[in-house]
N, C-alpha and C. Protein backbone atom coordinates (compact mmCIF):
# COMPACT_ATOMS: atom_id res chain seq x y z
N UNK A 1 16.10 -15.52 -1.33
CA UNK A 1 16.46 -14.15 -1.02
C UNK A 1 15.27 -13.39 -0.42
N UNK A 2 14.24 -13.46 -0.73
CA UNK A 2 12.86 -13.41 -0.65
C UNK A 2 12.12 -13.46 0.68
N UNK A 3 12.66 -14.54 0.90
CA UNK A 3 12.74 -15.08 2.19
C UNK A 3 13.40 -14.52 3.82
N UNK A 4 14.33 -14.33 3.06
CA UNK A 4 15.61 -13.89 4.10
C UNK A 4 15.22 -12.34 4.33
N UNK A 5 14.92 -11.83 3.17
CA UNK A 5 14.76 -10.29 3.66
C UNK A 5 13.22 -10.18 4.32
N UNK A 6 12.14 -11.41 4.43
CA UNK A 6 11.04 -11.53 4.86
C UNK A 6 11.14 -11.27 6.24
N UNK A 7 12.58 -12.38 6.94
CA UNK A 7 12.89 -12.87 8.24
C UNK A 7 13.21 -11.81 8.46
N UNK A 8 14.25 -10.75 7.70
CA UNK A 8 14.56 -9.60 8.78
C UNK A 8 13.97 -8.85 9.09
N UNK A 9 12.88 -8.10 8.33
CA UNK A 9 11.37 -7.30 8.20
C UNK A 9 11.23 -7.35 9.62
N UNK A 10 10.58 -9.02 9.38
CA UNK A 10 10.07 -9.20 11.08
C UNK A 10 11.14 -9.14 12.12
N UNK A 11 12.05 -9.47 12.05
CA UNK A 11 12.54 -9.21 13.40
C UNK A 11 13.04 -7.60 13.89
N UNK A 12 13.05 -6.92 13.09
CA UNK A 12 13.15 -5.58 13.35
C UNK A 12 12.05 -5.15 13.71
N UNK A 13 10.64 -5.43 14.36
CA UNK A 13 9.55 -4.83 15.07
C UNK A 13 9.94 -5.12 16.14
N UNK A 14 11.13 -5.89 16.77
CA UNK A 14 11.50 -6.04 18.11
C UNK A 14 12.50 -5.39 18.84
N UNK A 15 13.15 -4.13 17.48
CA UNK A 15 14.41 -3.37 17.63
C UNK A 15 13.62 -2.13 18.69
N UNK A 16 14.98 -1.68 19.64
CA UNK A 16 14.16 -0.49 19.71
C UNK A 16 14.01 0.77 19.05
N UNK A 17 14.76 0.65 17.85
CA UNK A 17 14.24 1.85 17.08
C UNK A 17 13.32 1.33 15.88
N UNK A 18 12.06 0.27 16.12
CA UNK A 18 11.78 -0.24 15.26
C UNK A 18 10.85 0.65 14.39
N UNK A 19 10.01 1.62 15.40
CA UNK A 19 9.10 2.84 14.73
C UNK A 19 9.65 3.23 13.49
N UNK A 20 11.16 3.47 13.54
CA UNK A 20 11.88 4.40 12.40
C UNK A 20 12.10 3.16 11.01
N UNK A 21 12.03 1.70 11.97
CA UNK A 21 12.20 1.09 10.71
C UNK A 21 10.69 0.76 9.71
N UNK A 22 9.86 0.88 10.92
CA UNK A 22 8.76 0.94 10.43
C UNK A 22 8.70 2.25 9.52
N UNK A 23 8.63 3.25 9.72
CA UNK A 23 8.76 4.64 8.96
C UNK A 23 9.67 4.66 7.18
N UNK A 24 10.80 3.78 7.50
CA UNK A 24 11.33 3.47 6.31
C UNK A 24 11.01 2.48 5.57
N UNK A 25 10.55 1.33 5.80
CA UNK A 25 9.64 0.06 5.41
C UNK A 25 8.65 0.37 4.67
N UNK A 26 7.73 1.37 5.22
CA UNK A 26 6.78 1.99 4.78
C UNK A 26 6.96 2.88 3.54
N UNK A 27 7.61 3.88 3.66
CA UNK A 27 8.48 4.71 2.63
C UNK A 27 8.30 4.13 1.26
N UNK A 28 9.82 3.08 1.47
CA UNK A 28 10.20 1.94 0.24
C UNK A 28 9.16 1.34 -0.24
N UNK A 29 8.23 0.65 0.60
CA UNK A 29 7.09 -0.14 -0.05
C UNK A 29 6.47 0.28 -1.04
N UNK A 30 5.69 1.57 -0.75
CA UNK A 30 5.00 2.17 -1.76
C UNK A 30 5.72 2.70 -3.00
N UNK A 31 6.96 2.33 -3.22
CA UNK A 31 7.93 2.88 -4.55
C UNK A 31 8.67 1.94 -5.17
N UNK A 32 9.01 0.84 -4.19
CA UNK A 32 10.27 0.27 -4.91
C UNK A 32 10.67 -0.92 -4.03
N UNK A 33 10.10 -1.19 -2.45
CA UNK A 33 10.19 -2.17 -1.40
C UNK A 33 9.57 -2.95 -1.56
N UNK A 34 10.05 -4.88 -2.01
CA UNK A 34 8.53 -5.99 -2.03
C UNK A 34 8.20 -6.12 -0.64
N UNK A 35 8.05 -5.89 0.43
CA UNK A 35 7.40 -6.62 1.75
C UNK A 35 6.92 -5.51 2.30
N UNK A 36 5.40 -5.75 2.48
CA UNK A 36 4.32 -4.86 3.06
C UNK A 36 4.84 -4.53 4.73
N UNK A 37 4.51 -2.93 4.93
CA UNK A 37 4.81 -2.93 6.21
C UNK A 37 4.24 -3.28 7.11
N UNK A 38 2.76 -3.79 6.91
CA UNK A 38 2.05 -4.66 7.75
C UNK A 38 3.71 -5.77 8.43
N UNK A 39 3.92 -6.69 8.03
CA UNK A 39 4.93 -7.70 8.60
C UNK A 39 5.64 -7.25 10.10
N UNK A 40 5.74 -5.69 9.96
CA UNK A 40 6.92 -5.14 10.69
C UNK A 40 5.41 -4.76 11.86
N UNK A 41 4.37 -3.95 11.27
CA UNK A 41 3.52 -3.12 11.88
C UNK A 41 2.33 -3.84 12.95
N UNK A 42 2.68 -5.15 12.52
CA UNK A 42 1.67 -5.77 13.05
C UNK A 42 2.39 -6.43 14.62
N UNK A 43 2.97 -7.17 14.37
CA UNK A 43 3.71 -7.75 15.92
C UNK A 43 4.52 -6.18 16.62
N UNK A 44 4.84 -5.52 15.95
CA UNK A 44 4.78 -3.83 17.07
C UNK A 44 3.33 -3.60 17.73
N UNK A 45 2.18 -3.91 17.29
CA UNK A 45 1.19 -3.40 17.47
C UNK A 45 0.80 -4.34 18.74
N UNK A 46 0.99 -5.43 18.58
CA UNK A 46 0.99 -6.65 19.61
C UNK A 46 1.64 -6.69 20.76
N UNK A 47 2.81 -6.59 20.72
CA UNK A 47 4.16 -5.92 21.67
C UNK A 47 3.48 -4.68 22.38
N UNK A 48 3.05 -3.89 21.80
CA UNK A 48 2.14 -2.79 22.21
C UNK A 48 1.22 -2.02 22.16
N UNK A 49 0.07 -2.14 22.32
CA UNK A 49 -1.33 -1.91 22.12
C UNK A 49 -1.57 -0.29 21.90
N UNK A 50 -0.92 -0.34 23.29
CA UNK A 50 -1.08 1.48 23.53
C UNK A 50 -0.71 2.66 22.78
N UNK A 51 0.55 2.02 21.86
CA UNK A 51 0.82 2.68 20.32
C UNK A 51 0.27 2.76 19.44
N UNK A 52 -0.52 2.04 19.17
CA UNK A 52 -1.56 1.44 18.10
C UNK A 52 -1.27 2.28 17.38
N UNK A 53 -1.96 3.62 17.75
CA UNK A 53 -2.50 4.79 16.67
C UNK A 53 -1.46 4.92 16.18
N UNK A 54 -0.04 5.37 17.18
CA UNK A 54 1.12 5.94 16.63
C UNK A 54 1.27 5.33 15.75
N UNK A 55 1.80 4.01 15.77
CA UNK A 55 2.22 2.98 14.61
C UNK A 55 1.40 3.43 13.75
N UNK A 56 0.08 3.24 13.57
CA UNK A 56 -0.49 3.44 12.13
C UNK A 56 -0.54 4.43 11.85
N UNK A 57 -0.64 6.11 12.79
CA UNK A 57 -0.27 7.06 11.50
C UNK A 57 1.24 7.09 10.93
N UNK A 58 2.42 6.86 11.82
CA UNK A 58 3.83 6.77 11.30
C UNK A 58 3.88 5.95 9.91
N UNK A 59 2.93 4.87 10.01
CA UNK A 59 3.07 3.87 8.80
C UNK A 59 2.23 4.53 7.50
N UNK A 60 0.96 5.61 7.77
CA UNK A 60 0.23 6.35 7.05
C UNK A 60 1.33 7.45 5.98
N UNK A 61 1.69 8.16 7.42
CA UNK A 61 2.33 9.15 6.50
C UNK A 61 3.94 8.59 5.96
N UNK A 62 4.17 7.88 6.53
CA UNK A 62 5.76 7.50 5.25
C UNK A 62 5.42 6.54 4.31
N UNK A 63 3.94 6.00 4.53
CA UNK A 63 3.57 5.16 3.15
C UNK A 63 3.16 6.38 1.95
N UNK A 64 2.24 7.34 2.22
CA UNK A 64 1.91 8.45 1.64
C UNK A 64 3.08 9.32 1.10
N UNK A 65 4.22 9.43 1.46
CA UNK A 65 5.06 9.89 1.19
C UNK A 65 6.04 9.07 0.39
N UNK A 66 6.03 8.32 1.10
CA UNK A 66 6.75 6.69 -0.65
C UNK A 66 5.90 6.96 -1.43
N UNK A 67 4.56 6.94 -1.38
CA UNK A 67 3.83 6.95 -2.55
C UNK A 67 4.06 7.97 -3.54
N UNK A 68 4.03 9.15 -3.04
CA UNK A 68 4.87 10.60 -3.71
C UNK A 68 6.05 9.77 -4.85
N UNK A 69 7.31 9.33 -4.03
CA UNK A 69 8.38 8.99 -4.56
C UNK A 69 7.67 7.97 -5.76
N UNK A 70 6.98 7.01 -5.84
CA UNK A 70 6.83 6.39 -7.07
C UNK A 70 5.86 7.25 -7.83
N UNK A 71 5.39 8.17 -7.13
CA UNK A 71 4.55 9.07 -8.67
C UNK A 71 5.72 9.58 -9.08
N UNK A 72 6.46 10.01 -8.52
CA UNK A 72 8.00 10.90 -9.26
C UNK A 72 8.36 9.97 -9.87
N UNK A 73 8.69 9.07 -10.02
CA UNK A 73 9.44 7.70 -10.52
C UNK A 73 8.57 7.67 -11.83
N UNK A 74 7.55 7.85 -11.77
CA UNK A 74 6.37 7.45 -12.93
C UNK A 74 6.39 8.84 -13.75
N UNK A 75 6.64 10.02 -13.28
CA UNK A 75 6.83 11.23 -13.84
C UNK A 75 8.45 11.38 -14.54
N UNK A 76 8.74 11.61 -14.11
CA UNK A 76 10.43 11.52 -14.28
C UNK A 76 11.65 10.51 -14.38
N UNK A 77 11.21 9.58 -14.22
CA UNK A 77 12.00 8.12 -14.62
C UNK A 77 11.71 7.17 -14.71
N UNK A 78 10.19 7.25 -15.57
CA UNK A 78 9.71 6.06 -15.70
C UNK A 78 10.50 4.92 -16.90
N UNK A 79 10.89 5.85 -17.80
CA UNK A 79 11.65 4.76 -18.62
C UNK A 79 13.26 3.89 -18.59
N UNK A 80 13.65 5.01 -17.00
CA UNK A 80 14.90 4.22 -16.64
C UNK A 80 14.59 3.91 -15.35
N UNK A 81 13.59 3.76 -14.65
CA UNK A 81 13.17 3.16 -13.37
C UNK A 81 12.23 2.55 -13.29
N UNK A 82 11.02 3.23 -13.30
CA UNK A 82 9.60 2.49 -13.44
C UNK A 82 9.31 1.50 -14.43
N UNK A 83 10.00 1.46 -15.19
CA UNK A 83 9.54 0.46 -16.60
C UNK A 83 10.28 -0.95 -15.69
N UNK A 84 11.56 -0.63 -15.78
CA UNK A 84 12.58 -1.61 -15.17
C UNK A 84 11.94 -2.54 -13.81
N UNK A 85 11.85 -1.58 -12.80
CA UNK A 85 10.97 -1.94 -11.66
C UNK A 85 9.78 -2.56 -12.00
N UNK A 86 8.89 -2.59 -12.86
CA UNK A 86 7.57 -3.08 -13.22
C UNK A 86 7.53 -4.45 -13.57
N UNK A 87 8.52 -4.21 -14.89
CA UNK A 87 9.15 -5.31 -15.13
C UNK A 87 10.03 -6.28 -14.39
N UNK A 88 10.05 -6.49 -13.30
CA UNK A 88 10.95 -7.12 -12.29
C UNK A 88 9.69 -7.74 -11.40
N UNK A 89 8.61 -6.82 -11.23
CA UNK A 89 7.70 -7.16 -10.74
C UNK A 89 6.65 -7.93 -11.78
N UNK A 90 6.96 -7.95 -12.81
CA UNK A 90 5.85 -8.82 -13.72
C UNK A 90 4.67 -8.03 -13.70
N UNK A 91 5.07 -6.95 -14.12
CA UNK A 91 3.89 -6.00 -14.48
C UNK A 91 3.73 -5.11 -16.14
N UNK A 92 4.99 -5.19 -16.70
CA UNK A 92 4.93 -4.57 -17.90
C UNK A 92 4.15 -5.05 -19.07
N UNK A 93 3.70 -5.99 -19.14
CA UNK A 93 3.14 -6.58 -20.66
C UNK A 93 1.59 -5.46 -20.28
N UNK A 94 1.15 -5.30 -19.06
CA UNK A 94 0.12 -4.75 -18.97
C UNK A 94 -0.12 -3.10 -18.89
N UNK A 95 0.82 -2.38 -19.77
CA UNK A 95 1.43 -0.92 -19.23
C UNK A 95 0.21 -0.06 -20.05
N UNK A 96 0.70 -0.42 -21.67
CA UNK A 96 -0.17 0.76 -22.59
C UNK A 96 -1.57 0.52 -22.83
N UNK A 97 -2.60 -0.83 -22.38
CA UNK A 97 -3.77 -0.76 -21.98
C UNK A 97 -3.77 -0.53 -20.97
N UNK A 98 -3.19 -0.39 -20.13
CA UNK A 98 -3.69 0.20 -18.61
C UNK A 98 -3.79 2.12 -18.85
N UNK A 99 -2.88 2.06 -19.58
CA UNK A 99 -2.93 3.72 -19.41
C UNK A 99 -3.90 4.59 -19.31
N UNK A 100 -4.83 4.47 -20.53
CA UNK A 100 -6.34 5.21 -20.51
C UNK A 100 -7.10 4.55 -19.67
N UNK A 101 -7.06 3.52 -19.38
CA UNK A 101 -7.74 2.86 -18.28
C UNK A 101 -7.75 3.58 -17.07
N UNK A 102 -6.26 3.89 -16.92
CA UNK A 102 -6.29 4.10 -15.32
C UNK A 102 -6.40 5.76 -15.29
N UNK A 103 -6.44 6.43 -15.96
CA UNK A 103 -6.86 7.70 -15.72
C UNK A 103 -7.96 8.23 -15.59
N UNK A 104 -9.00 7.00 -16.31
CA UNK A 104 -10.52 7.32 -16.41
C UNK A 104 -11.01 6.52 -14.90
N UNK A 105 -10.59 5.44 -14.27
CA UNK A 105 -10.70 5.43 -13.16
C UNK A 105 -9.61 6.10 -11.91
N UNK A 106 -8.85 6.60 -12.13
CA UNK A 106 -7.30 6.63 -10.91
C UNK A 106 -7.90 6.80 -9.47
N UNK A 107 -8.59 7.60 -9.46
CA UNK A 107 -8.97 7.86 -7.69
C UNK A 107 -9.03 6.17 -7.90
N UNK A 108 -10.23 5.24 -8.42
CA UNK A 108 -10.75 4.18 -7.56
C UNK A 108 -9.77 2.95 -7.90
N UNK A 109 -8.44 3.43 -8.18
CA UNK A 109 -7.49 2.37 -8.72
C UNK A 109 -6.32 2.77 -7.61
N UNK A 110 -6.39 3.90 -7.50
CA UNK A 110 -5.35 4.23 -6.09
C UNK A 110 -5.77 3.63 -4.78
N UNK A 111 -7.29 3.80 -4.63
CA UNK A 111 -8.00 3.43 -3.84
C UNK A 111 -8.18 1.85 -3.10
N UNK A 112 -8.11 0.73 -4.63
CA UNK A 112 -7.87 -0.57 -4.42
C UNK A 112 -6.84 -0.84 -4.49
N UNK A 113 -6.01 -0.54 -4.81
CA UNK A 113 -4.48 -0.89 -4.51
C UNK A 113 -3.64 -0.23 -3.46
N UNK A 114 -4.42 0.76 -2.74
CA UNK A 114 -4.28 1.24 -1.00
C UNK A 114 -4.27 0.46 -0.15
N UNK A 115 -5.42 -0.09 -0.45
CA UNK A 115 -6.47 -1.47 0.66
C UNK A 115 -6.23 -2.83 0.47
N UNK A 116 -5.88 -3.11 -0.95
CA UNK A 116 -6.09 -4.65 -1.27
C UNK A 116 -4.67 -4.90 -1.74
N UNK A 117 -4.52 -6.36 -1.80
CA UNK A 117 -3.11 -6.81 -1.39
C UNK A 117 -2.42 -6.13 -3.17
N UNK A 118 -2.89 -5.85 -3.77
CA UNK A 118 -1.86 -5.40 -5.52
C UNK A 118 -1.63 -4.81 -4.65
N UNK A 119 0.15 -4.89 -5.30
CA UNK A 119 1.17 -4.14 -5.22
C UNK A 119 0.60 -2.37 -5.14
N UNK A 120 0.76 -1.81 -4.18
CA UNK A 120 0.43 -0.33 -3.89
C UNK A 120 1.37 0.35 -5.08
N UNK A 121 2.84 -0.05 -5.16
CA UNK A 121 4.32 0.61 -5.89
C UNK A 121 3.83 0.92 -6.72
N UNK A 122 3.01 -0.17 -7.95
CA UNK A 122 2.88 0.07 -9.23
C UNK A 122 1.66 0.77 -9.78
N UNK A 123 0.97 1.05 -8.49
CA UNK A 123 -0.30 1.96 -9.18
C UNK A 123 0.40 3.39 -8.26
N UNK A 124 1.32 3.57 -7.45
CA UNK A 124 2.53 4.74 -7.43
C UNK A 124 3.05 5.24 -8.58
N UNK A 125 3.52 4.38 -9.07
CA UNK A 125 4.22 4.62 -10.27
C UNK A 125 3.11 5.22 -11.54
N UNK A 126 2.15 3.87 -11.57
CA UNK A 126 1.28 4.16 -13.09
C UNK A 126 0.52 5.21 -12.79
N UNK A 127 0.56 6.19 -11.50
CA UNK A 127 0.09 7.42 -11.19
C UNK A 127 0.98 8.62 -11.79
N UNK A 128 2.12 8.68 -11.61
CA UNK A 128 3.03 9.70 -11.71
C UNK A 128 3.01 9.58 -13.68
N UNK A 129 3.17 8.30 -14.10
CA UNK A 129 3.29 8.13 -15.49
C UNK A 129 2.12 8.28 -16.50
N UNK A 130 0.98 8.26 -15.86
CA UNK A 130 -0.54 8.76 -16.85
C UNK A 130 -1.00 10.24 -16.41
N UNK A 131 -0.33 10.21 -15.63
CA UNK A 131 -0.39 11.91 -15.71
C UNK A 131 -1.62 12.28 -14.35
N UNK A 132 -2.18 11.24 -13.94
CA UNK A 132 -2.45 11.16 -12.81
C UNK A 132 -2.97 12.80 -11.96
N UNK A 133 -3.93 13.26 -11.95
CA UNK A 133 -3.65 14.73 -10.98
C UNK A 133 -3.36 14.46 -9.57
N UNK A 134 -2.29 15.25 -9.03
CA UNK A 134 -1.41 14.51 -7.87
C UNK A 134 -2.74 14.91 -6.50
N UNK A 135 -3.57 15.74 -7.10
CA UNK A 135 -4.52 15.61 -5.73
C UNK A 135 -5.77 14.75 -5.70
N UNK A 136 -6.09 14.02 -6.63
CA UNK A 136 -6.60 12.65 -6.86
C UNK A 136 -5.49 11.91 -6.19
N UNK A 137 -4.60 11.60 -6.68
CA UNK A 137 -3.36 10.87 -6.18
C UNK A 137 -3.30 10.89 -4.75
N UNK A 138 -3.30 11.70 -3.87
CA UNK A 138 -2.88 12.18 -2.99
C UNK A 138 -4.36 11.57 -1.76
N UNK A 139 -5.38 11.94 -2.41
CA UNK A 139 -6.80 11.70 -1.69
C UNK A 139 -6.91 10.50 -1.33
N UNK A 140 -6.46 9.61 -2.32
CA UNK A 140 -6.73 8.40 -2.62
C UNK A 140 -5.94 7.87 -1.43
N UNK A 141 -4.75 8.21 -1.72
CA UNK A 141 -3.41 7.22 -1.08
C UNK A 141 -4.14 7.52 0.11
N UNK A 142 -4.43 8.53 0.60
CA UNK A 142 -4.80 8.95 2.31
C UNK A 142 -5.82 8.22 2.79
N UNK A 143 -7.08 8.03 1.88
CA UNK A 143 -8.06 7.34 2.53
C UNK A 143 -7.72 5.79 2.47
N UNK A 144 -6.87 5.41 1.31
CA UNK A 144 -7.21 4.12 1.35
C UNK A 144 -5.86 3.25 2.26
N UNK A 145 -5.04 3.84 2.63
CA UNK A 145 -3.91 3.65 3.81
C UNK A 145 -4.11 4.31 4.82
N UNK A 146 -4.90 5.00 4.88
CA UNK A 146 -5.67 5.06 6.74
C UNK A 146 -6.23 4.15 6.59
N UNK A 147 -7.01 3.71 6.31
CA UNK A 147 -8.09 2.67 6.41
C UNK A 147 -7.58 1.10 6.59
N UNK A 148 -6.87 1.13 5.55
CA UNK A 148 -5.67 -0.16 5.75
C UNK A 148 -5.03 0.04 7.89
N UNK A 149 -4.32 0.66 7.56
CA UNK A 149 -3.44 1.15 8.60
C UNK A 149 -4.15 1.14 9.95
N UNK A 150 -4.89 2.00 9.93
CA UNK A 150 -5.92 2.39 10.87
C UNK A 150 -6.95 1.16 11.47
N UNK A 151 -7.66 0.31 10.66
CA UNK A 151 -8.27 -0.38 10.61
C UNK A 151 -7.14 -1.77 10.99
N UNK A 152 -6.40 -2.13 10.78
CA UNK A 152 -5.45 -3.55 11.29
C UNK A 152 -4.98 -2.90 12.39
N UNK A 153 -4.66 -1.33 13.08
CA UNK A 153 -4.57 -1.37 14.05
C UNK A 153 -5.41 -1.27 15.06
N UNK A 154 -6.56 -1.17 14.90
CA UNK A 154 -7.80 -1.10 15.50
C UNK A 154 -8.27 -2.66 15.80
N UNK A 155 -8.32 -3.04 14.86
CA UNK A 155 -8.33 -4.57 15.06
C UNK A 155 -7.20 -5.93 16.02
N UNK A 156 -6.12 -5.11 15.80
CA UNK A 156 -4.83 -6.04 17.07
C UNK A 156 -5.20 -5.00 18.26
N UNK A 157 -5.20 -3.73 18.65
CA UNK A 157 -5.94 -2.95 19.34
C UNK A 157 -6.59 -3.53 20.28
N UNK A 158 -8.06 -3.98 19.66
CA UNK A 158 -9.20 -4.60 20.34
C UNK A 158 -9.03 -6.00 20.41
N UNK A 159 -8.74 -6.89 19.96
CA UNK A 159 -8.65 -8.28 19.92
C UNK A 159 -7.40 -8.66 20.17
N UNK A 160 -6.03 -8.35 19.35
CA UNK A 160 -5.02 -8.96 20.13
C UNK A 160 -4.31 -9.94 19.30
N UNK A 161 -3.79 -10.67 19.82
CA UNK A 161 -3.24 -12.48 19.07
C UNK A 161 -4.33 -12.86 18.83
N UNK A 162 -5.37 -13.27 18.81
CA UNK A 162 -6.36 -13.90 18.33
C UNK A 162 -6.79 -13.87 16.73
N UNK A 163 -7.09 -12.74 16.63
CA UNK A 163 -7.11 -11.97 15.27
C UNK A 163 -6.00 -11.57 14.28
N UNK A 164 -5.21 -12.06 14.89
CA UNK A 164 -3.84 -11.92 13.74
C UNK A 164 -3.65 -12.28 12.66
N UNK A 165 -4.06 -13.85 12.77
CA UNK A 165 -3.75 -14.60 11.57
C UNK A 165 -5.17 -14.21 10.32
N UNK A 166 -6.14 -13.86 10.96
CA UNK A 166 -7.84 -12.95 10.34
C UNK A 166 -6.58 -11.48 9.31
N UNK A 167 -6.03 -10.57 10.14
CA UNK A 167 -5.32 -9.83 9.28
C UNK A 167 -4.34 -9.68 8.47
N UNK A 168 -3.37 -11.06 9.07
CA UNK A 168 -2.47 -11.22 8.10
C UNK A 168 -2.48 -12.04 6.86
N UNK A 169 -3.74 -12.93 6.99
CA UNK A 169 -4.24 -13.71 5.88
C UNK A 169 -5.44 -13.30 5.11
N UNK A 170 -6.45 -12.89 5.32
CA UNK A 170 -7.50 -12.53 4.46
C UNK A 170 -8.14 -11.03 4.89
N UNK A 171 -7.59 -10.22 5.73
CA UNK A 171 -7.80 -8.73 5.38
C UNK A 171 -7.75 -7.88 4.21
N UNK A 172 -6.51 -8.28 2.99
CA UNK A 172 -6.86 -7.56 2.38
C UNK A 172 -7.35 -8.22 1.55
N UNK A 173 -8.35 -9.54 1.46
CA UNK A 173 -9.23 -10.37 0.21
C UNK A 173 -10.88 -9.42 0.77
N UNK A 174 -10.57 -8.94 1.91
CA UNK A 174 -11.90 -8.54 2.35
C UNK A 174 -12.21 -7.29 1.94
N UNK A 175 -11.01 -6.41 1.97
CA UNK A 175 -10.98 -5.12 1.35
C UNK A 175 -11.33 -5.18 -0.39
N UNK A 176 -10.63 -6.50 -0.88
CA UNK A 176 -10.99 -6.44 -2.75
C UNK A 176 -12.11 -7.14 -2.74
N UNK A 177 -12.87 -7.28 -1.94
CA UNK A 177 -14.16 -7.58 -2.41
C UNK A 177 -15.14 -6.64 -1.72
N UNK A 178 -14.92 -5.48 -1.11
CA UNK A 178 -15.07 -4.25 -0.77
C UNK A 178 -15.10 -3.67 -1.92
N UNK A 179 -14.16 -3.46 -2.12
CA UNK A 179 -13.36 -2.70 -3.67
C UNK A 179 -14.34 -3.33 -4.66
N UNK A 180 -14.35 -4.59 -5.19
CA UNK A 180 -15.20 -5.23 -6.27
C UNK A 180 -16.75 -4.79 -6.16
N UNK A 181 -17.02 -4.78 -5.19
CA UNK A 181 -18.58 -4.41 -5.11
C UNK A 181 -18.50 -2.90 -5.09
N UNK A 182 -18.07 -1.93 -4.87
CA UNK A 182 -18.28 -0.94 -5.00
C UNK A 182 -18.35 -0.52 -6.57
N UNK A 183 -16.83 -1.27 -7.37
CA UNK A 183 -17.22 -0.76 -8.74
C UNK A 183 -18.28 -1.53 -9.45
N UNK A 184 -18.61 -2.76 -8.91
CA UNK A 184 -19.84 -3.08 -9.99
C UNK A 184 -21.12 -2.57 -9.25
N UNK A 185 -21.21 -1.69 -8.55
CA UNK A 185 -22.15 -1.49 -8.16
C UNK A 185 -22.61 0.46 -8.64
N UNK A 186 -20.97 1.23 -8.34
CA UNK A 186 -21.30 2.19 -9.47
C UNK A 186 -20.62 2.33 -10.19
N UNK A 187 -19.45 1.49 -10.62
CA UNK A 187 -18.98 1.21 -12.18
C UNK A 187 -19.77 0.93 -13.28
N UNK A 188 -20.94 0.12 -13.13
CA UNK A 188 -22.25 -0.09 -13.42
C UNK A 188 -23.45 1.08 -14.06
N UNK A 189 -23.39 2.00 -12.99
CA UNK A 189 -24.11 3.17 -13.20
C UNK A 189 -23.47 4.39 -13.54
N UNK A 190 -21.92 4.16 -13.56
CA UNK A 190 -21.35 5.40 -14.54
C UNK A 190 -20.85 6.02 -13.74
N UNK A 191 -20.77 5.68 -12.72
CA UNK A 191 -20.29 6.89 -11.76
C UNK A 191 -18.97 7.10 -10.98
N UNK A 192 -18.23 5.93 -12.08
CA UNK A 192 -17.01 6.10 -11.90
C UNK A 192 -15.95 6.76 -13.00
């Protein structure tokens, strides 16, 4: 099933209203959608260079705005949505130690799960549900999905087919070890 909804992802970057599916792809992902909109965002970007930007802010702001929807989800229905959803995703055994966890870091947990391949949804969600301040929330999602966004389109941009399989395979291992060194470097010194 997994699969099949993989195949259609991609072939809808070849629709011509694919922007909008990109726009909704994006949306869902960050709340409640398994397939990153990279899949859709990337062979659009290829198809057409000269969009670049467009594509990645369209994919910025309806990822930022899904993201909204799973802090609501985490605020207001987390125990008949978010729990359920988490759990589907094989995320619940890890809920009530994460909690104080993730409030004492959230900016730099929104931040790695912006950039790096974890599921973006569930640190959506475990935002809205720890109580999260939505302009931490909000900072986070922005810098760390421009950067995503911005940065893979900058990269098919300038290089092209060549570099594809560089972003669709180990871009975001490059970002969590981005991410990893930053917190042991001032996770370390407290300054997170």
């Amino acid at each position: 099933m997994l699969r099949q909804l993989y195949d259609r992802t991609l072939a809808l970057a070849t629709h011509r209203h694919a922007i909008w599916f990109l726009a909704i792809i994006a949306f869902f992902e960050s709340s409640i959608f398994p397939i990153p909109p990279d899949l859709i965002m990337i062979p659009m970007i290829l198809a057409a260079p000269s969009r670049a930007w467009k594509i990645a802010s369209v994919c910025l702001v309806a990822s930022v705005l899904g993201g909204v929807l799973g802090y609501a989800i985490g605020v207001y229905a987390f125990s008949e949505v978010g729990r359920p959803l988490l759990e589907l995703l094989g995320k619940s055994g890890e809920m009530a130690s994460f909690n104080q966890q993730f409030v004492d870091v959230g900016f730099w947990a929104v931040l790695a799960a912006g950039l790096t391949p974890f599921p973006y949804k569930v640190i959506t969600i475990m935002s809205g549900w720890t109580g999260l301040p939505m302009t931490i929330f909000l900072l986070a999602s922005v810098i760390s999905r421009g950067l995503r966004f911005f940065l893979v389109a900058a990269l098919l941009w300038k290089y092209g087919e060549p570099i594809r399989h560089f972003v669709e395979k180990r871009l975001g291992l490059v970002f969590a070890a981005i991410i990893l060194l930053l917190f042991l470097t001032y996770g370390a010194s407290g300054l997170l």
